[in-house]
Protein backbone atom coordinates (compact mmCIF):
# COMPACT_ATOMS: atom_id res chain seq x y z
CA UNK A 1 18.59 1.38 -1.38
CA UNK A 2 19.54 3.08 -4.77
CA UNK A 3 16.39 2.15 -5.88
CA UNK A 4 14.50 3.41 -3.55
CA UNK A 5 16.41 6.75 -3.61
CA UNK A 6 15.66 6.67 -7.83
CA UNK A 7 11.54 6.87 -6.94
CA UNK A 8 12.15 9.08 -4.12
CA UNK A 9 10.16 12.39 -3.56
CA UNK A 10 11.93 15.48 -1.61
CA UNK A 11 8.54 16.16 0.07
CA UNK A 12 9.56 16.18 3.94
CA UNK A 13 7.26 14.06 6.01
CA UNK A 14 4.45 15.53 8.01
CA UNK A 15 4.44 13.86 11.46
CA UNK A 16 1.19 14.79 12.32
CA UNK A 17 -1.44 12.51 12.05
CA UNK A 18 -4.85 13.44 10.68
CA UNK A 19 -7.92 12.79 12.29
CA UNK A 20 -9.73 9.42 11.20
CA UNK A 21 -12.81 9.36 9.51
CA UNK A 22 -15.25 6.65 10.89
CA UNK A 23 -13.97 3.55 8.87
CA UNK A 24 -15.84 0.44 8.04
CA UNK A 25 -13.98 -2.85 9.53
CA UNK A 26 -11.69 -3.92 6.27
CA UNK A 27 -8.60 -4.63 4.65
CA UNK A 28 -7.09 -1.36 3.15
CA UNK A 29 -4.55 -1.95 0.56
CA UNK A 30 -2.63 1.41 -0.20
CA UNK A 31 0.07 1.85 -2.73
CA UNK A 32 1.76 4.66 -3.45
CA UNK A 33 3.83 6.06 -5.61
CA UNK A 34 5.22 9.36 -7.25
CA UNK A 35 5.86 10.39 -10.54
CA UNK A 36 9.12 8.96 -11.13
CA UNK A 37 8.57 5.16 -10.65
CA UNK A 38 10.58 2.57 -11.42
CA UNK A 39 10.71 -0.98 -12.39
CA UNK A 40 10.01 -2.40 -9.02
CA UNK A 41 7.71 0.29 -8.15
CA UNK A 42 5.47 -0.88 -11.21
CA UNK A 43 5.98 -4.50 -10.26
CA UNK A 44 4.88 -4.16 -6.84
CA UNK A 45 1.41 -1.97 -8.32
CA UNK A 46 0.69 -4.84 -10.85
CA UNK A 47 1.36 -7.49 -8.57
CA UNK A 48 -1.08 -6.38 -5.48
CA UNK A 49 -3.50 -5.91 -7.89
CA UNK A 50 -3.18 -8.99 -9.47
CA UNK A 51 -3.31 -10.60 -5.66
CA UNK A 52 -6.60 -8.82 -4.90
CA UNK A 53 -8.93 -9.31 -8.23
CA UNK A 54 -7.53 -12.85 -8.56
CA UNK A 55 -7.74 -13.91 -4.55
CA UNK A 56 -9.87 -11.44 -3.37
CA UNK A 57 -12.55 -10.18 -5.87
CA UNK A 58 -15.77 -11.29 -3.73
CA UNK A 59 -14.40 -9.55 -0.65
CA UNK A 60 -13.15 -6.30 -2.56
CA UNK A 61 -16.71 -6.63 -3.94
CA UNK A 62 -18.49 -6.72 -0.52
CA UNK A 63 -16.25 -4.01 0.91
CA UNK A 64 -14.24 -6.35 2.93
CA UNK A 65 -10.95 -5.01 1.56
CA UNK A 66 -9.88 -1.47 -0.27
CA UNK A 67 -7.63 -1.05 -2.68
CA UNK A 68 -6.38 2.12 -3.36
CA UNK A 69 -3.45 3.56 -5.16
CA UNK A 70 -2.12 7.05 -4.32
CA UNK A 71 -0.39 9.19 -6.61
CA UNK A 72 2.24 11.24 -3.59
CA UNK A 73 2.76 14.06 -6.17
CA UNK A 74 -1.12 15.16 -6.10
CA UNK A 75 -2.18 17.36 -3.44
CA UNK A 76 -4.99 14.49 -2.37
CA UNK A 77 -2.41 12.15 -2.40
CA UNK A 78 0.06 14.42 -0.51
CA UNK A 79 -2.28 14.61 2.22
CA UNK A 80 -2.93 10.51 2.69
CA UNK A 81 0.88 10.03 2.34
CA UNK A 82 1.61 12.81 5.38
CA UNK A 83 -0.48 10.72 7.58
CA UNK A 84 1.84 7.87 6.96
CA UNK A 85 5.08 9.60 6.51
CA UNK A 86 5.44 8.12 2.78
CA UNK A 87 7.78 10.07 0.59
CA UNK A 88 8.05 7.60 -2.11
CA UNK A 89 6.54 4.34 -3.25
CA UNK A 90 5.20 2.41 -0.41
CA UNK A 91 2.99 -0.39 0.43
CA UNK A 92 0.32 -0.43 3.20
CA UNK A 93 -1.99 -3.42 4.17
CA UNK A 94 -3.52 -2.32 7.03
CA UNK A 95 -6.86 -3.56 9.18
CA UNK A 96 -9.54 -1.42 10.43
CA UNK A 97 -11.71 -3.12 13.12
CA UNK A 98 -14.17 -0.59 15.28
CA UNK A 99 -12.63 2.78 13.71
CA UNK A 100 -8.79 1.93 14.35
CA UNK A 101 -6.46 0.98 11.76
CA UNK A 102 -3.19 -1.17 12.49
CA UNK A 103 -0.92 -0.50 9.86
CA UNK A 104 1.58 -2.92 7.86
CA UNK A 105 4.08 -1.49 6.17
CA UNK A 106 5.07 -3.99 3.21
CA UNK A 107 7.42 -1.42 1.49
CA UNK A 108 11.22 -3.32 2.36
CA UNK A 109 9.13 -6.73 1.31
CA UNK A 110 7.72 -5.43 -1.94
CA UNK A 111 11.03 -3.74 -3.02
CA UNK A 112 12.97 -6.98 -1.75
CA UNK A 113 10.47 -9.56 -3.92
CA UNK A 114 8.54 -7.96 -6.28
CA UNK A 115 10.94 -7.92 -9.36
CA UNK A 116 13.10 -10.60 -8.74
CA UNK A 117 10.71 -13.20 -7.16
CA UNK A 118 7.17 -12.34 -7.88
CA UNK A 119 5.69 -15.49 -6.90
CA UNK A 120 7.02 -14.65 -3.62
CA UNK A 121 5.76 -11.02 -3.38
CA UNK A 122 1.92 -12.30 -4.80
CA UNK A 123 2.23 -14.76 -1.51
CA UNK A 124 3.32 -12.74 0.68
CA UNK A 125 1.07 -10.12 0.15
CA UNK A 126 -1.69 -12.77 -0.02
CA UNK A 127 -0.72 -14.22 3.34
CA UNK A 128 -0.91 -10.78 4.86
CA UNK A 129 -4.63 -9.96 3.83
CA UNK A 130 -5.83 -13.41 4.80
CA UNK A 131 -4.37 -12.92 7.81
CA UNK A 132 -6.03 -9.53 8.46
CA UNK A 133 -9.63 -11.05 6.96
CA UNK A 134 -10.07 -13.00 10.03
């Protein structure tokens, strides 16, 4: 928890959602982070990466999945993370199918594995999006 309170951001949550723009059925892969990061937080950037242009690259290609990363201390950013109540470094893997989005929040599993057991994290997070491809 300490580390998660050493990458946090005193921006209070905005509970409101914002209205969704007509999405394309995917995979969206959203990271985000601050300006203070940590160890971890880097890990778990690196390692989703890694994941999608080693596992993924055709479908990232073809649209099938998004990665984005989201930098919470920009206003742009600020915005996405409101709609998700992020106030530090988080990971998303969500699934859009016919303009609605089920969200995943992989946050406690990144933080848990992606130092300390990275093999773990990479399949993990690969699991998830294969799982969300079908």
């Amino acid at each position: 928890m300490l580390t998660l309170a050493a990458c946090g951001n005193n921006q209070n949550a905005n509970t409101q959602a914002a209205a969704q723009i007509e999405q394309e059925d995917a995979v969206e892969v959203l990271y985000f982070h601050g300006k203070q990061r940590c160890i971890t937080c880097n890990a778990i950037e690196r390692l989703t990466k890694e994941v999608i242009e080693q596992d993924f690259a055709q479908q990232l290609k073809d649209g099938k999945i998004i990665f984005k990363v989201i930098d919470i201390s920009t206003k742009e950013g600020e915005k996405i993370a409101n709609t998700y109540e992020v106030t530090w470094s988080s990971l998303y893997i969500n699934k859009w199918q016919n303009g609605k989005e089920s969200r995943n929040n992989m946050t406690d599993f990144g933080f848990s594995h992606a130092k300390g057991s990275p093999d773990v994290f990479k399949a993990g997070v690969k699991k998830k999006i294969e799982e969300l491809l079908k």
